[in-house]
N, C-alpha and C. Protein backbone atom coordinates (compact mmCIF):
# COMPACT_ATOMS: atom_id res chain seq x y z
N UNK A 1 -55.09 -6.63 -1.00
CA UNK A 1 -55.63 -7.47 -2.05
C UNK A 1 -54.53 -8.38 -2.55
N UNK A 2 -54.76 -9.44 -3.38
CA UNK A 2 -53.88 -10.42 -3.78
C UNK A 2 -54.59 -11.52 -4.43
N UNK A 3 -54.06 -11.06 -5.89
CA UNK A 3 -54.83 -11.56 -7.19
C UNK A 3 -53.90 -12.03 -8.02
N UNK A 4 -54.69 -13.77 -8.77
CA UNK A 4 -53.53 -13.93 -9.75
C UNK A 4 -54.22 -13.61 -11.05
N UNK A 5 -53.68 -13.14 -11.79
CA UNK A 5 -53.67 -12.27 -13.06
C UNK A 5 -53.05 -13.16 -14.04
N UNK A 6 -53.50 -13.48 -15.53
CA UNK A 6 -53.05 -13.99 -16.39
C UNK A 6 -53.88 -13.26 -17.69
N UNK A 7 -52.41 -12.37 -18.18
CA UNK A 7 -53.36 -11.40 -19.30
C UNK A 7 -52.53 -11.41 -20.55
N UNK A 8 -52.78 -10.67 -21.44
CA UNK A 8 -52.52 -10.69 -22.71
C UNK A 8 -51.95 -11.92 -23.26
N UNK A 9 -53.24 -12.01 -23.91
CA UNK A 9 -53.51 -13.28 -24.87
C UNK A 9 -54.63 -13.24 -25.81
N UNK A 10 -54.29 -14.39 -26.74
CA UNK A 10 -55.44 -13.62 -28.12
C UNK A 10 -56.89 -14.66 -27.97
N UNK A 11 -56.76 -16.15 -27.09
CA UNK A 11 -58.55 -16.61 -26.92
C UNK A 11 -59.01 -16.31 -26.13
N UNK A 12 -60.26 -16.62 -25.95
CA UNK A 12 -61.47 -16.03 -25.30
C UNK A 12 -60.50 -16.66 -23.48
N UNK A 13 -61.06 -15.46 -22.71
CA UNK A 13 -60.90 -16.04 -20.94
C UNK A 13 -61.42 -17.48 -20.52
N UNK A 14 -62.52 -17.73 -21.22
CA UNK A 14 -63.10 -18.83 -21.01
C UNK A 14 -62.33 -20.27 -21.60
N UNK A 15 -60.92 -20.26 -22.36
CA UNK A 15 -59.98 -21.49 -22.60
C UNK A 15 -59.05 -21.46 -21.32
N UNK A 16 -58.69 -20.31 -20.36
CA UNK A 16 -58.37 -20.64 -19.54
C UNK A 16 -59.12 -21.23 -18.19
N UNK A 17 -60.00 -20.75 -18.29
CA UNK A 17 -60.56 -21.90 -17.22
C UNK A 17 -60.83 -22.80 -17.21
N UNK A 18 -60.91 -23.48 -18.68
CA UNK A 18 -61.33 -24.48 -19.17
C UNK A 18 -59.95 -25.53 -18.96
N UNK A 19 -58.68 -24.59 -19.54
CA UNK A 19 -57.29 -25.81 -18.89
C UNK A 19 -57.05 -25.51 -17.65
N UNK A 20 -56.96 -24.70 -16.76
CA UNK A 20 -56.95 -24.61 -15.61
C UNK A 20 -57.74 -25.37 -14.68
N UNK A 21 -59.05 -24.96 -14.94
CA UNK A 21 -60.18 -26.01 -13.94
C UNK A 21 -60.26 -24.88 -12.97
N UNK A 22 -59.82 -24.06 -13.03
CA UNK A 22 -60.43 -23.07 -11.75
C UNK A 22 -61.10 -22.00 -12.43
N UNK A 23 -62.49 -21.45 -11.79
CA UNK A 23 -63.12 -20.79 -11.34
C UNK A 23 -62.72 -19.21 -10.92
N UNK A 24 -62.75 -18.50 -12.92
CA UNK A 24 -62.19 -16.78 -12.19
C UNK A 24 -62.95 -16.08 -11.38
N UNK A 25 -62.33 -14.89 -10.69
CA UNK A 25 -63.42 -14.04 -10.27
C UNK A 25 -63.88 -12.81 -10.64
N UNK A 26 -62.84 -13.04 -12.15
CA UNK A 26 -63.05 -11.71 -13.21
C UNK A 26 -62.18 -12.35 -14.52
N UNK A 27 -62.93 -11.70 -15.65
CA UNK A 27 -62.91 -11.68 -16.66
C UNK A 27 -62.54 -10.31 -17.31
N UNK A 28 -61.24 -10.52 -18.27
CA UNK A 28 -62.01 -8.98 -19.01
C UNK A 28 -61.64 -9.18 -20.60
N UNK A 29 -62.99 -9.09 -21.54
CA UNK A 29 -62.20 -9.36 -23.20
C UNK A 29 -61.76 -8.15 -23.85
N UNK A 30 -60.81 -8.15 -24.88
CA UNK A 30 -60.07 -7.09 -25.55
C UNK A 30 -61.45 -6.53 -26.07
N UNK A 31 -62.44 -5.29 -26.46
CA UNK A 31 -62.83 -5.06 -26.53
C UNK A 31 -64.38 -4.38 -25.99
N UNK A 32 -64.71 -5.15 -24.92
CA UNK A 32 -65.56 -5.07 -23.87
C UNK A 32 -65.63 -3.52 -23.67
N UNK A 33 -66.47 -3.00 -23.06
CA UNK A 33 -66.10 -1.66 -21.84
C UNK A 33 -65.84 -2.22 -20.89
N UNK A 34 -65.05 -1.21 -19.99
CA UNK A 34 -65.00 -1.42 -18.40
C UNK A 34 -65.47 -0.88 -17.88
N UNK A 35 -65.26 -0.60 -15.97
CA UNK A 35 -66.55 0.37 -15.73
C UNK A 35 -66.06 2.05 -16.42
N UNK A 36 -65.97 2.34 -16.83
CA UNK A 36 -64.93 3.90 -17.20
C UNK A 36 -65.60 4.14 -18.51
N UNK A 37 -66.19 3.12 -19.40
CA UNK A 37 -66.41 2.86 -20.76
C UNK A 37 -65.36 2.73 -21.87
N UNK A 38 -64.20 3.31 -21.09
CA UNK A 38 -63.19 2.79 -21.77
C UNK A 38 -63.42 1.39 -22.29
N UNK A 39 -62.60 0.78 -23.60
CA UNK A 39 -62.82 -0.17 -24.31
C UNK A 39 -61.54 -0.94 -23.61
N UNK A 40 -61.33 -2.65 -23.16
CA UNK A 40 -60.05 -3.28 -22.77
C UNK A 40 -59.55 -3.47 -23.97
N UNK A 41 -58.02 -3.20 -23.70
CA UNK A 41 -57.15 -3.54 -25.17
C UNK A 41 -56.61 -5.02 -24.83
N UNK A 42 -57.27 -5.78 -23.50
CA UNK A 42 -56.42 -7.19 -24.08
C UNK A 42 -57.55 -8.19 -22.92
N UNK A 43 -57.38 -9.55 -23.41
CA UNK A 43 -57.88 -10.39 -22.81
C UNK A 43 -57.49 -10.52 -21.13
N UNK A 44 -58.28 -10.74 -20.09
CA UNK A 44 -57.70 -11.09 -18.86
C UNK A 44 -57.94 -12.24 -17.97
N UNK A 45 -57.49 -12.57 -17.39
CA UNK A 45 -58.74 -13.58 -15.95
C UNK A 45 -57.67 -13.38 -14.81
N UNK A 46 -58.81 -13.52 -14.16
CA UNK A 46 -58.03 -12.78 -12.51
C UNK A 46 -58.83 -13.75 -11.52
N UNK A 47 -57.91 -14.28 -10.54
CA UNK A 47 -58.55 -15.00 -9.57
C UNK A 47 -58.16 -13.83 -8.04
N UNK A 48 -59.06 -13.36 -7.68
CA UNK A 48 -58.70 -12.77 -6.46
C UNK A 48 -59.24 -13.67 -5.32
N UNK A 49 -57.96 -13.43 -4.39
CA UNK A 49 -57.68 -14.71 -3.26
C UNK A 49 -58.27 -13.63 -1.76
N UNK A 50 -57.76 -12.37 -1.97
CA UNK A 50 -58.03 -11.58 -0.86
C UNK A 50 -58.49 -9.98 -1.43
N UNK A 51 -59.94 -9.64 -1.09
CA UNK A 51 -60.17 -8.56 -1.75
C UNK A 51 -59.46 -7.31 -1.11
N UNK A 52 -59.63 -7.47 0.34
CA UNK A 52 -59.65 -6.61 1.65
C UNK A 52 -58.11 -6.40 1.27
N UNK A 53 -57.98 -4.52 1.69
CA UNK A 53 -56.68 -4.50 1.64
C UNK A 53 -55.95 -5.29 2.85
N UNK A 54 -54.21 -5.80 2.28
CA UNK A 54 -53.40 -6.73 2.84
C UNK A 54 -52.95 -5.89 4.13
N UNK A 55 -52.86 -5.93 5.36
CA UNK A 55 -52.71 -4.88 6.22
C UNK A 55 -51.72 -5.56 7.44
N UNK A 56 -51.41 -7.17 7.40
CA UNK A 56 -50.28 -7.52 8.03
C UNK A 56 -49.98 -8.60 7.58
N UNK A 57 -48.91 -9.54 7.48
CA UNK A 57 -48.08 -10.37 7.36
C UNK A 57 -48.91 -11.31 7.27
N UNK A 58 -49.71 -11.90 8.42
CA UNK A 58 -50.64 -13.05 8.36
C UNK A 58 -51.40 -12.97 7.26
N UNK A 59 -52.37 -12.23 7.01
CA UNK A 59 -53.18 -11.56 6.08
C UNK A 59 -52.22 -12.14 4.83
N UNK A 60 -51.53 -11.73 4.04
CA UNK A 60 -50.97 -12.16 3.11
C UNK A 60 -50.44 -14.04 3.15
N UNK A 61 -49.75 -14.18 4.37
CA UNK A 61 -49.78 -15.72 3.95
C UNK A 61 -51.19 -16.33 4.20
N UNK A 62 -52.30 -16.19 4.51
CA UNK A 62 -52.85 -16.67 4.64
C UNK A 62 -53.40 -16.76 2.90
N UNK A 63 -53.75 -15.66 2.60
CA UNK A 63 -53.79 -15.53 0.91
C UNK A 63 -52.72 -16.49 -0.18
N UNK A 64 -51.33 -16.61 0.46
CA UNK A 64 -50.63 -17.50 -0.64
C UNK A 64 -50.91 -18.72 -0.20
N UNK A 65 -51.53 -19.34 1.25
CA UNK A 65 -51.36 -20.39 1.49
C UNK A 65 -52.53 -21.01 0.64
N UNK A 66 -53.49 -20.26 0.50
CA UNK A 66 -54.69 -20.77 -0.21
C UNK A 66 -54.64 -20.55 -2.04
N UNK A 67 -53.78 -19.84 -2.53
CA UNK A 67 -53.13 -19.98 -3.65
C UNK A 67 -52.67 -21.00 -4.05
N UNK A 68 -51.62 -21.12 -3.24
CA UNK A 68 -51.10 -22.70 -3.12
C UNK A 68 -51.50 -23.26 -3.45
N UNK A 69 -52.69 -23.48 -2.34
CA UNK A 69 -53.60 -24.87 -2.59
C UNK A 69 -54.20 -25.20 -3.50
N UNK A 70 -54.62 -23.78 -4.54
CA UNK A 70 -55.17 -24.45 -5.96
C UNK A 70 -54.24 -24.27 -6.49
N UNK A 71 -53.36 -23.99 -6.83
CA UNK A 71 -51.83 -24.44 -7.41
C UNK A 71 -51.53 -25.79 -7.91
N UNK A 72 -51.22 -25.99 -6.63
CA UNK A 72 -50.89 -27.68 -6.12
C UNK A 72 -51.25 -28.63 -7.13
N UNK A 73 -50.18 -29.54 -7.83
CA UNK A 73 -50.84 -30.35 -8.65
C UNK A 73 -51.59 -29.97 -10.06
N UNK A 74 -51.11 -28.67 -10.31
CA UNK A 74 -52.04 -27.85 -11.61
C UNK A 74 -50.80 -27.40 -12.83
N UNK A 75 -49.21 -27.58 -11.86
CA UNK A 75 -47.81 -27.47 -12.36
C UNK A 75 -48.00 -27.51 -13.72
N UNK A 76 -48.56 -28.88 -13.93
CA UNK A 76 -48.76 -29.55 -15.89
C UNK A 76 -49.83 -28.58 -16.50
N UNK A 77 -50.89 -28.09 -15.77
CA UNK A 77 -51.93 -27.73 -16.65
C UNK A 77 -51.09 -26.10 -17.01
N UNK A 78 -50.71 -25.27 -15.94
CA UNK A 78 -49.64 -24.13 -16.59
C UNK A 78 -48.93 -24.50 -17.33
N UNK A 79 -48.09 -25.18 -17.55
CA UNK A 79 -47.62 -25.59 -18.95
C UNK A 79 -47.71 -25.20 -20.15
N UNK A 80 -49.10 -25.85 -20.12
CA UNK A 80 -49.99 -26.13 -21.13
C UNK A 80 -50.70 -25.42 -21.74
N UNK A 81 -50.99 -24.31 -20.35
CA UNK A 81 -51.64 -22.86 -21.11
C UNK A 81 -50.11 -22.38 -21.31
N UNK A 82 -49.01 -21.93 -20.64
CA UNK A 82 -48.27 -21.41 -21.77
C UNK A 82 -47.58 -21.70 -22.90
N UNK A 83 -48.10 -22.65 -23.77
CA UNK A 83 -47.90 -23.09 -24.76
C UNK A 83 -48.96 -23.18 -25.73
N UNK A 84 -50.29 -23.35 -25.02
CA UNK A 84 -51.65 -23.19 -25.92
C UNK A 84 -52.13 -22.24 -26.01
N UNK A 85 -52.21 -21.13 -24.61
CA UNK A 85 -52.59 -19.67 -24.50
C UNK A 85 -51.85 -18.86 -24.40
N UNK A 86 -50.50 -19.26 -24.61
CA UNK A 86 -49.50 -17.84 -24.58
C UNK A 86 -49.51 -16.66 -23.99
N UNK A 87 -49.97 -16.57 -22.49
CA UNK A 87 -50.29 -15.32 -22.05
C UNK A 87 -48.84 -14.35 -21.96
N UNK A 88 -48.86 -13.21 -21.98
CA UNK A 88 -47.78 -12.27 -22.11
C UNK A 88 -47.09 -12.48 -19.90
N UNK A 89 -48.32 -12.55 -19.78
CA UNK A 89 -48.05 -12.44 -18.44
C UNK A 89 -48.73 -13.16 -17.58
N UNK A 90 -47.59 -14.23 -16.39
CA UNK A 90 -48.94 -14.71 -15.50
C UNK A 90 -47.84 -14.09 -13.94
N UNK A 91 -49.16 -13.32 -13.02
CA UNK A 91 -48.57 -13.16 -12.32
C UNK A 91 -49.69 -12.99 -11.15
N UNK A 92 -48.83 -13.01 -9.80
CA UNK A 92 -49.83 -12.77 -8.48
C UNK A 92 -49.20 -11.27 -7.97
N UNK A 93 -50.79 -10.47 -8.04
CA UNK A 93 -50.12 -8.88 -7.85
C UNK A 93 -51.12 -8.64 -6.62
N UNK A 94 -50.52 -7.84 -5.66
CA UNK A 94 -50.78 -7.24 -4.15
C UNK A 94 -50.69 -6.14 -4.08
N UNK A 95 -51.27 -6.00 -3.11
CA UNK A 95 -51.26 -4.01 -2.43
C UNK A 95 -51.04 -4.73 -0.75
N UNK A 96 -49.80 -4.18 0.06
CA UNK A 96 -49.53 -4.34 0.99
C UNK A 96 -49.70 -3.12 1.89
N UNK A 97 -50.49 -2.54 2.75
CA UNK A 97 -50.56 -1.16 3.65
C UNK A 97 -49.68 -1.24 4.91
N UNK A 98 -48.82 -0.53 4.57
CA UNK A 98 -47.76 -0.62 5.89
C UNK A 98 -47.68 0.51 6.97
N UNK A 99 -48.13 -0.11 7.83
CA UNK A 99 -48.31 0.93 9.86
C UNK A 99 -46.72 1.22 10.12
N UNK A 100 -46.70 1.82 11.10
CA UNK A 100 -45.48 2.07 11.40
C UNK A 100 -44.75 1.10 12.02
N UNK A 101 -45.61 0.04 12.27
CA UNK A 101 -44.80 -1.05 12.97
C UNK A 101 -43.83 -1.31 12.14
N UNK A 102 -43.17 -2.85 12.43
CA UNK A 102 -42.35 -3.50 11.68
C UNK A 102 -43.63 -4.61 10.92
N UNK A 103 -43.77 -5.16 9.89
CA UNK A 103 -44.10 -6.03 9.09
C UNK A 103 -43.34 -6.35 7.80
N UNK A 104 -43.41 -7.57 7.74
CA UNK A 104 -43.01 -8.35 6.45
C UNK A 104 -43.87 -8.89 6.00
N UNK A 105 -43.88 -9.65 4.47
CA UNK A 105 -44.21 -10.93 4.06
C UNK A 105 -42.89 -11.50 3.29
N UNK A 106 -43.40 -12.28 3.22
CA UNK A 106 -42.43 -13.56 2.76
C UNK A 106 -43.51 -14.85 1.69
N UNK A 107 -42.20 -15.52 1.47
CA UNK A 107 -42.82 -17.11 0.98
C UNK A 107 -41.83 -17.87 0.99
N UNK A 108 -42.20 -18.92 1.33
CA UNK A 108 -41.42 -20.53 1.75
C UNK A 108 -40.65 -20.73 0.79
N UNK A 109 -40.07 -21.40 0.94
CA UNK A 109 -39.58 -22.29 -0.83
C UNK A 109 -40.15 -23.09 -1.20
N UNK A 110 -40.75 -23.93 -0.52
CA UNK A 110 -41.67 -25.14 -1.03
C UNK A 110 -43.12 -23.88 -2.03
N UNK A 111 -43.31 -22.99 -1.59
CA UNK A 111 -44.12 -22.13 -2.40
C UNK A 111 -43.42 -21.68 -3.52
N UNK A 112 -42.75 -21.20 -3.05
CA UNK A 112 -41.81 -20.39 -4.42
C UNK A 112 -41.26 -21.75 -5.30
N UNK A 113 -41.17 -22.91 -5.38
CA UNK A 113 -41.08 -24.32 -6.19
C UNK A 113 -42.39 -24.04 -6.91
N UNK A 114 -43.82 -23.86 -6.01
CA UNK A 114 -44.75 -24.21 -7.39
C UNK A 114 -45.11 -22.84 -7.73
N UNK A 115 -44.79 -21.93 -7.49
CA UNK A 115 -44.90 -20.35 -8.09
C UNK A 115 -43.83 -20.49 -9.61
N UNK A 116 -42.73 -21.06 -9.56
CA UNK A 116 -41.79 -21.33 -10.44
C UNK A 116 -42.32 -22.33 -11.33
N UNK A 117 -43.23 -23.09 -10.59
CA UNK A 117 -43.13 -24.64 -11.76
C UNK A 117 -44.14 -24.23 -12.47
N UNK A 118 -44.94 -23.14 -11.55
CA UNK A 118 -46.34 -22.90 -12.56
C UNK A 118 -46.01 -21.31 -13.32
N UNK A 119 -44.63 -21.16 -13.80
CA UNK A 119 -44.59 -19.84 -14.42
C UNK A 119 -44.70 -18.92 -13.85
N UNK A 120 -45.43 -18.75 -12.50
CA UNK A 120 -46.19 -17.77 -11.43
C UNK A 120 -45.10 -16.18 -11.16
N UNK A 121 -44.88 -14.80 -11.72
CA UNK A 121 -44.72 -14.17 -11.40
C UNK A 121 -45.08 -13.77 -9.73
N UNK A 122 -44.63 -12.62 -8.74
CA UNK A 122 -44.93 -12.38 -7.85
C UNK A 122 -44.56 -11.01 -7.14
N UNK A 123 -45.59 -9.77 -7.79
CA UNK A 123 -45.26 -8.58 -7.41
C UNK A 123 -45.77 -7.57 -5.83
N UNK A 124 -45.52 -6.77 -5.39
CA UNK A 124 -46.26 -5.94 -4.69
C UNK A 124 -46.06 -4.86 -3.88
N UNK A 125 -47.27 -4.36 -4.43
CA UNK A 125 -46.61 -3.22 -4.09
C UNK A 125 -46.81 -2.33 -2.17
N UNK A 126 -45.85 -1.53 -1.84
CA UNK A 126 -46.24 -1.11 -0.61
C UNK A 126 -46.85 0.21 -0.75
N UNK A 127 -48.14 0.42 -0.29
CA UNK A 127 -48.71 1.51 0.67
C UNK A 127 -48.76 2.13 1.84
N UNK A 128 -48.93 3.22 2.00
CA UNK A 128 -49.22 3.85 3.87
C UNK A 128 -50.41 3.38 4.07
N UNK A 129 -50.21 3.15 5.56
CA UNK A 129 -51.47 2.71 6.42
C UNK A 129 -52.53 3.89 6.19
N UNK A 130 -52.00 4.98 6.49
CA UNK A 130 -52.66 6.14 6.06
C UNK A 130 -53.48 6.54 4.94
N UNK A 131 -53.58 5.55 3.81
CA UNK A 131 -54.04 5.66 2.72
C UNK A 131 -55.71 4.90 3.21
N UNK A 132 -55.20 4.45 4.05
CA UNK A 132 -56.80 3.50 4.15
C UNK A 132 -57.71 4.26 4.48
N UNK A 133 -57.47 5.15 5.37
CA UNK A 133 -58.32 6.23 6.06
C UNK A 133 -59.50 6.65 5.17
């Protein structure tokens, strides 16, 4: 999987899409239930790029390359939310399943320029292949 995440903040999810211009694929408000009924203690929006767990190298750039692309040119509008929406956190978080082969991921620099220009954190974590089972 490989999702960008922009959470804790005090307006509604719906001002970020509104400066952004993109289209979440989740929402969550401080108070809501989730599925658990637990109550959320903070605002969220999450754009997930790849649901399917990440299971080789391609698989993941193919996910930042299309990140990217709504990225691209949006540099000013991050800004803008972190100065109008103050999120505690903006970041792109992964689950990587690793075989016994050899695999990596990586990112370019020309990526890591607009991961930086747009505030863009970039975590992830590794799993066993074995977990998929």
């Amino acid at each position: 999987m490989l999702t960008l995440t922009i959470a804790r903040f005090d307006v509604d999810p719906d001002a970020v899409t509104d400066i952004l211009g993109l289209a979440p694929t989740s929402v969550a408000r401080r108070g809501e239930p989730r599925p658990s009924g637990r109550l959320h203690d903070c605002n969220m929006w999450h754009l997930e790029l790849h649901a399917d767990p990440l299971v080789d190298g391609r698989e993941h750039a193919n996910a930042i390359t299309t990140l990217i692309g709504q990225l691209k040119g949006r540099e000013h509008l991050f800004a803008e939310l972190a100065k109008t929406v103050r999120p505690a956190s903006v970041s792109i978080y992964g689950g990587f399943y690793v075989s016994d082969e050899q695999q990596g991921v990586w990112l370019d620099p020309d990526q890591m320029a607009i991961l930086a220009a747009c505030g863009i954190g970039w975590g992830l974590d590794l799993f066993e292949a074995t977990m998929l089972s």
